[in-house]
N, C-alpha and C. Protein backbone atom coordinates (compact mmCIF):
# COMPACT_ATOMS: atom_id res chain seq x y z
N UNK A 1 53.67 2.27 27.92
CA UNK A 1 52.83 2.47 26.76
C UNK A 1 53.45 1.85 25.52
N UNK A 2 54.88 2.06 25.13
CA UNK A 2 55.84 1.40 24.46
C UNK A 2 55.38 0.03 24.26
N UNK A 3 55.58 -0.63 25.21
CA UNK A 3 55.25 -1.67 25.34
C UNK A 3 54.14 -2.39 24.66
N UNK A 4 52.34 -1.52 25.32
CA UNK A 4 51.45 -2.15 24.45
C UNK A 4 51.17 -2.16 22.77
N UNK A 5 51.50 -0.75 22.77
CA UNK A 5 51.69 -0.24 21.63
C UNK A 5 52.30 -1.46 20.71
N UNK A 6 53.44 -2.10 20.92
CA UNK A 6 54.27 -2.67 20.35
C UNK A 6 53.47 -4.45 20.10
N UNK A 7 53.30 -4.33 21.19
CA UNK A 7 52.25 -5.60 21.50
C UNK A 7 51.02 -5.99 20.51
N UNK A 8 50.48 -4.63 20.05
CA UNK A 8 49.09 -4.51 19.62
C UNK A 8 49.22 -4.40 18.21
N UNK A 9 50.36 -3.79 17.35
CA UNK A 9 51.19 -3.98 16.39
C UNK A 9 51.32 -5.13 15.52
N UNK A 10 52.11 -6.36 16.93
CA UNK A 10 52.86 -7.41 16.27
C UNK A 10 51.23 -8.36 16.46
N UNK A 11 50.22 -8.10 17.35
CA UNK A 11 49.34 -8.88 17.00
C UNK A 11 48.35 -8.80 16.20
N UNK A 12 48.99 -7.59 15.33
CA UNK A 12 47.70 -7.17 14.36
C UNK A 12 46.26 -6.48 14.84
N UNK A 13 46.96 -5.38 16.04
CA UNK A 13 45.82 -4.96 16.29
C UNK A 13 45.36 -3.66 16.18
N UNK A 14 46.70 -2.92 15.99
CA UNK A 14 47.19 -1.56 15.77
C UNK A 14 46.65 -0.92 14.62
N UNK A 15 46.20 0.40 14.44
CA UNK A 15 45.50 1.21 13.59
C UNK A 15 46.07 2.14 13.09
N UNK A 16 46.10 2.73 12.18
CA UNK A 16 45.99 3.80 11.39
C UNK A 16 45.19 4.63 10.28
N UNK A 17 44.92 5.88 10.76
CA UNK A 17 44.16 6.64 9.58
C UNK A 17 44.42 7.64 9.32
N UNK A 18 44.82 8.35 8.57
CA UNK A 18 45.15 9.68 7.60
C UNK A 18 44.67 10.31 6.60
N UNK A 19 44.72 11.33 6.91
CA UNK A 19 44.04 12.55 5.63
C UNK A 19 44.91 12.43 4.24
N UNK A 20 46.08 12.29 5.15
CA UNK A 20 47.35 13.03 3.47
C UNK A 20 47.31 14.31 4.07
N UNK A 21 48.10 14.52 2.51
CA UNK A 21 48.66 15.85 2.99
C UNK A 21 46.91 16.71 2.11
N UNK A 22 46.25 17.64 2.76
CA UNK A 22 45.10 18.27 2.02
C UNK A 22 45.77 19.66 2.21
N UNK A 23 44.86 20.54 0.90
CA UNK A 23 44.64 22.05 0.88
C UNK A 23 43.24 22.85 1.06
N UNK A 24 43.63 23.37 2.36
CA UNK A 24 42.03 24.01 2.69
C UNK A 24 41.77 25.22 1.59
N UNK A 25 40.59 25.12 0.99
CA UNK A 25 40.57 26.33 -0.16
C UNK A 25 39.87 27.44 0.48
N UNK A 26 39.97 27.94 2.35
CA UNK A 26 39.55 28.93 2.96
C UNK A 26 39.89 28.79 4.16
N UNK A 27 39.18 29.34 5.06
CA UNK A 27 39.69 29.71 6.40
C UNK A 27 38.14 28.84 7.08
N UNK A 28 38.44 27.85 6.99
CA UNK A 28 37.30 26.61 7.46
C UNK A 28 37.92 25.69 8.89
N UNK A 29 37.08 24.92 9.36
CA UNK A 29 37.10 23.59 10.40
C UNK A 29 36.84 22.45 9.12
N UNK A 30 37.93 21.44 8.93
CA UNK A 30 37.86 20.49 8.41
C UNK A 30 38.73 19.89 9.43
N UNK A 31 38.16 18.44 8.70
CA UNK A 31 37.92 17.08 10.34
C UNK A 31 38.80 15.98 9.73
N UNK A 32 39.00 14.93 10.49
CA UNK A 32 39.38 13.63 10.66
C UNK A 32 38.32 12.99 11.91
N UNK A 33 37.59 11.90 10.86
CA UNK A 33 37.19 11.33 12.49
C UNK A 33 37.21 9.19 12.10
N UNK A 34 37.31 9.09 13.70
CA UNK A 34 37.74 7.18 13.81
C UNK A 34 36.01 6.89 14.62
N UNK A 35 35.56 5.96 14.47
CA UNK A 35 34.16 5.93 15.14
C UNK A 35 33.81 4.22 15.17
N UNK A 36 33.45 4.04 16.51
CA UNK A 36 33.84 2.60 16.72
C UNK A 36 32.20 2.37 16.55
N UNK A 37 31.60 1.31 15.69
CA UNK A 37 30.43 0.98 15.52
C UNK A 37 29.58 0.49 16.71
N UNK A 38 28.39 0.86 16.89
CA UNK A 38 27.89 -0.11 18.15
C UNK A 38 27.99 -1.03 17.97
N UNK A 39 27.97 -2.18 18.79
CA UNK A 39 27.94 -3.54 18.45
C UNK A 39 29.42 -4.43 17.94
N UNK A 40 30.26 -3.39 17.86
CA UNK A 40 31.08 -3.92 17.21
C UNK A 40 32.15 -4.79 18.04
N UNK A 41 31.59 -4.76 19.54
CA UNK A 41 32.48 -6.12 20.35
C UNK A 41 33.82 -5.64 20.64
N UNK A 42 34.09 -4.90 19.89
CA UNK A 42 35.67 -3.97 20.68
C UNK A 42 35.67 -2.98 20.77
N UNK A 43 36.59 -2.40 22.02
CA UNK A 43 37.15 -1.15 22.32
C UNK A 43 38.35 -0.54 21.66
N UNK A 44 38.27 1.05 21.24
CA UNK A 44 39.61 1.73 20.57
C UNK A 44 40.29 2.48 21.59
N UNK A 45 41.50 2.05 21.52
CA UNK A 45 42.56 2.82 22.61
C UNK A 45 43.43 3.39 21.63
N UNK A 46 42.87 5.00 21.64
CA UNK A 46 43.79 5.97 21.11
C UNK A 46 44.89 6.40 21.62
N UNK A 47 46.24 5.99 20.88
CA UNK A 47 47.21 6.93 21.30
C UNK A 47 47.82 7.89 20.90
N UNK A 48 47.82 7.93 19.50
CA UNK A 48 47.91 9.13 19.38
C UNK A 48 47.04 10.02 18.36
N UNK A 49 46.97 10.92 18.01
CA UNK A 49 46.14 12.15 16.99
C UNK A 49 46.77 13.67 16.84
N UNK A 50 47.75 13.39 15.80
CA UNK A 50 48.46 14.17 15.50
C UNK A 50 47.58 15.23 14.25
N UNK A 51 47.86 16.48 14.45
CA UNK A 51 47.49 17.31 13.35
C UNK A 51 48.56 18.37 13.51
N UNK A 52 48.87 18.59 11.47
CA UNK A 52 49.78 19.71 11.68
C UNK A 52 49.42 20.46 9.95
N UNK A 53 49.42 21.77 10.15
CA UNK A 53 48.71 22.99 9.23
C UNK A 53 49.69 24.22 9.01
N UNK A 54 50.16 24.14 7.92
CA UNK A 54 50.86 25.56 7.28
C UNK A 54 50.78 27.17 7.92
N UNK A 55 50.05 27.03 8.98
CA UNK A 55 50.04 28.41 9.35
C UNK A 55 49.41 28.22 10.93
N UNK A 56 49.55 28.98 11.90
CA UNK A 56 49.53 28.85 13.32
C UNK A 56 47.64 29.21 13.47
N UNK A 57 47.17 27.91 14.06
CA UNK A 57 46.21 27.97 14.26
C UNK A 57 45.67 26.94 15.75
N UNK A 58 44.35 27.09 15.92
CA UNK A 58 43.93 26.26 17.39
C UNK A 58 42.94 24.94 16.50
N UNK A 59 43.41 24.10 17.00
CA UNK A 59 42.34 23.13 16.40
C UNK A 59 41.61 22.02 18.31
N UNK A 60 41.12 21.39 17.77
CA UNK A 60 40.34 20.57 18.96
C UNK A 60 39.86 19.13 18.84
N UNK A 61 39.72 18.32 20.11
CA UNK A 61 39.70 17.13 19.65
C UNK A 61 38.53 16.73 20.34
N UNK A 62 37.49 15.83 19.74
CA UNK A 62 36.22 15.56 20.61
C UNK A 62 36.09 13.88 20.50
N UNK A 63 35.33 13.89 22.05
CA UNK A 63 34.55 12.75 21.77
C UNK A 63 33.22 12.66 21.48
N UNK A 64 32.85 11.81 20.40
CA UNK A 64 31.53 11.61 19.43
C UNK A 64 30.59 10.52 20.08
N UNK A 65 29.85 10.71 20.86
CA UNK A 65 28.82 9.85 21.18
C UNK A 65 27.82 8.74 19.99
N UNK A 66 27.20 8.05 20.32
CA UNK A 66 26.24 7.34 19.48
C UNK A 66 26.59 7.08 17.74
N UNK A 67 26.75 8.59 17.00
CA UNK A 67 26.48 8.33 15.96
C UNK A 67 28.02 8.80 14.96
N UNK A 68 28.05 7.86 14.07
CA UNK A 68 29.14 8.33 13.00
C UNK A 68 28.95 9.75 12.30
N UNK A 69 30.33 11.00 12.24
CA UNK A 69 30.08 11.65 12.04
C UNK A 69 29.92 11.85 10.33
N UNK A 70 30.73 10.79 9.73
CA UNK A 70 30.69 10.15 8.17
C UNK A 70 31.12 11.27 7.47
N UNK A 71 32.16 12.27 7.76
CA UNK A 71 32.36 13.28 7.06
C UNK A 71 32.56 14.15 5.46
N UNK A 72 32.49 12.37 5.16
CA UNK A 72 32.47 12.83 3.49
C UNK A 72 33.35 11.76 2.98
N UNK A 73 34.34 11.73 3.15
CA UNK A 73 35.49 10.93 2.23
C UNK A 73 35.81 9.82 3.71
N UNK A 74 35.52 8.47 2.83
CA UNK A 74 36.08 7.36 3.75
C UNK A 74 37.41 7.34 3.33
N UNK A 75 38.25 6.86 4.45
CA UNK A 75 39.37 6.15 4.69
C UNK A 75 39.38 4.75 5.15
N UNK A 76 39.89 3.72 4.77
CA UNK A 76 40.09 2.73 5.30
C UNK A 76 41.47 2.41 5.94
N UNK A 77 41.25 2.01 7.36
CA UNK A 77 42.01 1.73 8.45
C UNK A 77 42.96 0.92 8.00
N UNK A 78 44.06 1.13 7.98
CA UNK A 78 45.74 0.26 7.37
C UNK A 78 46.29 -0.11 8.83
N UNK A 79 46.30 -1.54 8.76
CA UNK A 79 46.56 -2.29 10.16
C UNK A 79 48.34 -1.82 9.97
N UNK A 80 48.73 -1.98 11.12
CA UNK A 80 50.04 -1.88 11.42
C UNK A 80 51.03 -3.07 11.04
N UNK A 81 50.31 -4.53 10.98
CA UNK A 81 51.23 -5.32 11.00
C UNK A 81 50.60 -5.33 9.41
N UNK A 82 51.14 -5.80 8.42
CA UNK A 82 51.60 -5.86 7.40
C UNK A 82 50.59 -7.43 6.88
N UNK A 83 49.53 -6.68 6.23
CA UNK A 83 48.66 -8.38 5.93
C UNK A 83 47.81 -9.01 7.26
N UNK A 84 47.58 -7.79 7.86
CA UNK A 84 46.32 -7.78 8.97
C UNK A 84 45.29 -7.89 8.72
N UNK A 85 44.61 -8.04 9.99
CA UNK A 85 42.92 -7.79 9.77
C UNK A 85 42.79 -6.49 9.72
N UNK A 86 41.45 -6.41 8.79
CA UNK A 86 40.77 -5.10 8.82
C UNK A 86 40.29 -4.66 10.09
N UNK A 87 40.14 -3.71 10.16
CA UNK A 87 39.81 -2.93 11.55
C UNK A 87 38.06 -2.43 11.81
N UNK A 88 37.62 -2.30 12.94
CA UNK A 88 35.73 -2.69 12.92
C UNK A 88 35.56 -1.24 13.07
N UNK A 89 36.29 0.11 12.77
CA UNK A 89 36.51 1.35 12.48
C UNK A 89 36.29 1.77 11.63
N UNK A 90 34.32 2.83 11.44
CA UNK A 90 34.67 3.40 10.29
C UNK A 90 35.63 4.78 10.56
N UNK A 91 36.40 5.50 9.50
CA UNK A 91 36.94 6.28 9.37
C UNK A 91 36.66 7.42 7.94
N UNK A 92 36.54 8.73 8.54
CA UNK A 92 36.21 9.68 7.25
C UNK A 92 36.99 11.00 7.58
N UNK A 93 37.08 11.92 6.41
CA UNK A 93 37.63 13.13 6.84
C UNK A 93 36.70 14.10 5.61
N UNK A 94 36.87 15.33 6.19
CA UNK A 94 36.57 15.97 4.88
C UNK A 94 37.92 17.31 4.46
N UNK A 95 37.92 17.93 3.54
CA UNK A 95 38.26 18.81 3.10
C UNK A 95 37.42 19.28 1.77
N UNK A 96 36.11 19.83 2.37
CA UNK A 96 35.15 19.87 1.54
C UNK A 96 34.87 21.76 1.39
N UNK A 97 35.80 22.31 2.24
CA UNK A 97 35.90 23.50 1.89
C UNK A 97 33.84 24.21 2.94
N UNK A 98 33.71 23.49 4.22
CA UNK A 98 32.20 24.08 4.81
C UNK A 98 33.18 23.43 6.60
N UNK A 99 32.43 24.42 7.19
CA UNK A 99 32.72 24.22 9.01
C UNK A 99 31.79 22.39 9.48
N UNK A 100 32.92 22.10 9.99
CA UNK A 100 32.31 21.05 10.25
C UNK A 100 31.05 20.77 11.51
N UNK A 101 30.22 20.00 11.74
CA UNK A 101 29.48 20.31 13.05
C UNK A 101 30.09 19.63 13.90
N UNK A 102 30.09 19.95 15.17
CA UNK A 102 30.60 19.16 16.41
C UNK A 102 29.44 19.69 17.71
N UNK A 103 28.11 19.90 17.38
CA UNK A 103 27.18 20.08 18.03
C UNK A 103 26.79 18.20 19.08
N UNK A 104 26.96 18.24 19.87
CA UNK A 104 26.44 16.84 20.98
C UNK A 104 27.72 16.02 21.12
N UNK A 105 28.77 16.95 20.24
CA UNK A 105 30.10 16.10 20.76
C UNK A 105 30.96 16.65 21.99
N UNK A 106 31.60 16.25 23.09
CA UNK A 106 32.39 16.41 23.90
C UNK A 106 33.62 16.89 23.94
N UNK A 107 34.05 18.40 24.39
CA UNK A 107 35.77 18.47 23.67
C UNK A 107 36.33 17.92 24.84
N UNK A 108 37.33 17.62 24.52
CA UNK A 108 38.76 16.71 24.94
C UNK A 108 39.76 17.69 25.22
N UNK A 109 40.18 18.20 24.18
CA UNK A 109 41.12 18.90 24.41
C UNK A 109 41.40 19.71 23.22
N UNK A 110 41.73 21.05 23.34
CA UNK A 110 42.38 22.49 22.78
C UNK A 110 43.64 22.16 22.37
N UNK A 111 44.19 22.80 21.33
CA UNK A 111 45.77 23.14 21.18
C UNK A 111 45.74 23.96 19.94
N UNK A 112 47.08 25.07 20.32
CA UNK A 112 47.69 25.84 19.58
C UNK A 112 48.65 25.52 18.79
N UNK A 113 48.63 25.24 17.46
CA UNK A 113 49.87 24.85 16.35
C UNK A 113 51.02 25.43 16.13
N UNK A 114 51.49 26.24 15.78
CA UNK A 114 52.43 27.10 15.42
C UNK A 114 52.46 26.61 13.62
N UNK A 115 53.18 27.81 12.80
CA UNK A 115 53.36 27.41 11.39
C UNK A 115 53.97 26.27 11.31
N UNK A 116 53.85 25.48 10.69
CA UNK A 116 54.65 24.54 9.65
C UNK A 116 54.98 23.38 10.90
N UNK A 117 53.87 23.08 11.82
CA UNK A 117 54.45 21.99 12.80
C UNK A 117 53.45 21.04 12.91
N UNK A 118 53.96 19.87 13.38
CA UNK A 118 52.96 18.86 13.53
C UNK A 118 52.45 18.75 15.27
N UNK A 119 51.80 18.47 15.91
CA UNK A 119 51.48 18.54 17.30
C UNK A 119 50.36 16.88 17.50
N UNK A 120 51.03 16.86 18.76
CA UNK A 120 50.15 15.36 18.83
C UNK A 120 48.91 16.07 20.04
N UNK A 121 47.65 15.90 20.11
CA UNK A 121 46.71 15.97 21.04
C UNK A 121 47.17 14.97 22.18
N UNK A 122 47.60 13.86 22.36
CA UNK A 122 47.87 13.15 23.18
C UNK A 122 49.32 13.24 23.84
N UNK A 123 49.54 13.16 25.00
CA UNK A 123 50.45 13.37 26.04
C UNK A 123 51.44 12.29 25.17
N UNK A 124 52.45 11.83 25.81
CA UNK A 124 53.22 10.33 26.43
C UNK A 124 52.30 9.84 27.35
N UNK A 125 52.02 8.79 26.97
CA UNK A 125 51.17 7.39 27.79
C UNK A 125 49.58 8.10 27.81
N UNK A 126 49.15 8.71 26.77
CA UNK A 126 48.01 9.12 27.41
C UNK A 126 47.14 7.88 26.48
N UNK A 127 46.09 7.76 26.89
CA UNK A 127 45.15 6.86 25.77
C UNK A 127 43.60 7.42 26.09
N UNK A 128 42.97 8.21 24.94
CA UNK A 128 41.76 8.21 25.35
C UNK A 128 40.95 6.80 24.52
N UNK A 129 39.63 6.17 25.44
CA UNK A 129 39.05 5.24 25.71
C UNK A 129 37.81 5.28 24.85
N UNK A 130 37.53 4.43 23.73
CA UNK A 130 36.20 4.30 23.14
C UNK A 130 35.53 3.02 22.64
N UNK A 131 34.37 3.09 23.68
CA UNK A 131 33.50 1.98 23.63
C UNK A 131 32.80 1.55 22.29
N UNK A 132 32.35 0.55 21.98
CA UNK A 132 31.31 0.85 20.87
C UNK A 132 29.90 1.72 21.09
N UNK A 133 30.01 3.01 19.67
CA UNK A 133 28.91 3.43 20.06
C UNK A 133 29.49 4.73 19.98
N UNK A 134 30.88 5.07 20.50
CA UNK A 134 31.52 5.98 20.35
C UNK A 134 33.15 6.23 19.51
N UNK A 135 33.65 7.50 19.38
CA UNK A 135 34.49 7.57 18.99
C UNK A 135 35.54 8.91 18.85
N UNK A 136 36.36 9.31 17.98
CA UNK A 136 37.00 10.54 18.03
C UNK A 136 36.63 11.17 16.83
N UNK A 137 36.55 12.73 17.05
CA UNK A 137 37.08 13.33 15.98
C UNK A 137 37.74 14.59 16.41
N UNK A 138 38.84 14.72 15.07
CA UNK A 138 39.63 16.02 15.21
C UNK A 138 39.14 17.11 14.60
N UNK A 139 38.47 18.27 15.16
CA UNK A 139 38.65 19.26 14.50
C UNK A 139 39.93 20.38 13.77
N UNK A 140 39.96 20.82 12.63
CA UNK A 140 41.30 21.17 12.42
C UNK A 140 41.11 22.28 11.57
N UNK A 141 41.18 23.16 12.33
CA UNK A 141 41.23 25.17 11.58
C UNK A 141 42.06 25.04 10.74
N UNK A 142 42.34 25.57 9.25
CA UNK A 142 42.52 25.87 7.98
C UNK A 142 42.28 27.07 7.79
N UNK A 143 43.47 27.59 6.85
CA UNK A 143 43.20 29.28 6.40
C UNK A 143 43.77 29.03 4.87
N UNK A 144 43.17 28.37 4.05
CA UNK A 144 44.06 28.48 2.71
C UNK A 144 45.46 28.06 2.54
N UNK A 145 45.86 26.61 3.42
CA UNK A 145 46.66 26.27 3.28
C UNK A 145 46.89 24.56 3.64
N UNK A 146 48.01 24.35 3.48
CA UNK A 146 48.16 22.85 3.41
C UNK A 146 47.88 22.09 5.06
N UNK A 147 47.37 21.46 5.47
CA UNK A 147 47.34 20.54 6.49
C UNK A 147 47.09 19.25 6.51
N UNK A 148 47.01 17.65 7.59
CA UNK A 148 46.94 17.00 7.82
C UNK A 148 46.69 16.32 8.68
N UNK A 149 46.15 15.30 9.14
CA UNK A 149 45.87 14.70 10.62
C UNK A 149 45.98 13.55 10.22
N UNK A 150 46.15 12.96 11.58
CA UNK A 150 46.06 11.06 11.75
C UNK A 150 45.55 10.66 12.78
N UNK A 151 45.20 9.68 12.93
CA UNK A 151 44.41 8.84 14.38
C UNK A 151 45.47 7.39 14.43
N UNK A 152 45.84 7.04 15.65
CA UNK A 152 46.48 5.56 15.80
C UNK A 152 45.75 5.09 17.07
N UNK A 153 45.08 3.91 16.91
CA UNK A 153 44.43 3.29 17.78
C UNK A 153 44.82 1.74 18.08
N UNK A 154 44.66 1.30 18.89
CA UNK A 154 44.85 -0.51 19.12
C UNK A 154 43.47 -0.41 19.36
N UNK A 155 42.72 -2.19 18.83
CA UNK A 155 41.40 -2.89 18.80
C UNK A 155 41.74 -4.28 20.31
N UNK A 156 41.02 -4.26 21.14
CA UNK A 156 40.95 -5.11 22.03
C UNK A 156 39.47 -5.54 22.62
C-alpha cells in the first residue's frame, strides 16, 4: 500500500481534505464528506479517514450513492505533491450545530473513539473503492466539544 500511496503522491495524484480543528456547540452528528462527480472519468481510492473528538464517542463511515451530500462548507482538495492538479472531488463538511442525514447512504463501518484520540476508519492496506457517481462520508458524534476529520484519497 506504501508503495502506491507513494506513487500517487509523487504523480500528483494524491488527496487531501480536512475539517480543522471544529467546536461542536451540542451533542450533534456533524460530517466530512469526498464525492466523486458522475462523469468525472476517475476513480477515488480511499485510504485513509481519520476522525478524532474531545470526548469518547461512536462515529460511522458511509458510502454515498448518486448524489453529493454538499454539507454546507466547501473544502477544496490540497493535492499532495506540491503545485498539483486540482482534484475532480467535490468536498464539504459541516459544523452547523443540526444531525446530519445519511438516509440512502450505506454504512461501512462503526467505531468507538476514546477521549482526546484520533482513530483511522481504515485498516493497514485497506482502500475503500469509488466510482463516479459515488463517494464517502464520515459521520462524527459531537457533545460540545472540539473535533476533526480528514479523507486521503489517490485519483486514477
Amino acid at each position: 500500500m506504501v508503495d502506491k500511496v507513494t506513487n500517487a503522491i509523487l504523480a500528483g495524484k494524491a488527496f487531501v481534505a480536512s475539517t480543522g480543528s471544529q467546536t461542536s456547540s451540542g451533542t450533534f452528528t456533524e460530517g466530512l464528506s469526498v464525492f466523486n462527480p458522475t462523469g468525472s472519468g476517475k476513480t477515488l481510492y480511499f485510504f485513509s479517514a481519520k476522525v478524532g473528538v474531545a470526548s469518547a464517542r461512536i462515529h460511522s463511515l458511509y458510502l454515498v450513492p448518486t448524489t453529493d451530500p454538499a454539507l454546507g462548507t466547501a473544502i477544496t482538495p490540497i493535492n499532495g505533491l506540491a503545485g498539483g492538479s486540482a482534484s475532480v472531488a467535490s468536498a464539504s463538511y459541516t459544523n452547523a450545530g443540526a444531525n446530519i442525514s445519511t438516509s440512502g447512504d450505506t454504512l461501512i463501518e462503526t467505531l468507538y473513539t476514546l477521549a482526546d484520540n484520533t482513530t483511522d476508519f481504515l485498516d493497514v492496506d485497506e482502500v475503500k473503492v469509488c466510482p463516479p457517481g459515488y463517494g464517502i462520508l464520515m459521520a462524527v458524534s459531537t457533545a460540545t466539544n472540539a473535533w476533526a476529520a480528514t479523507l486521503k484519497w489517490w485519483e486514477a
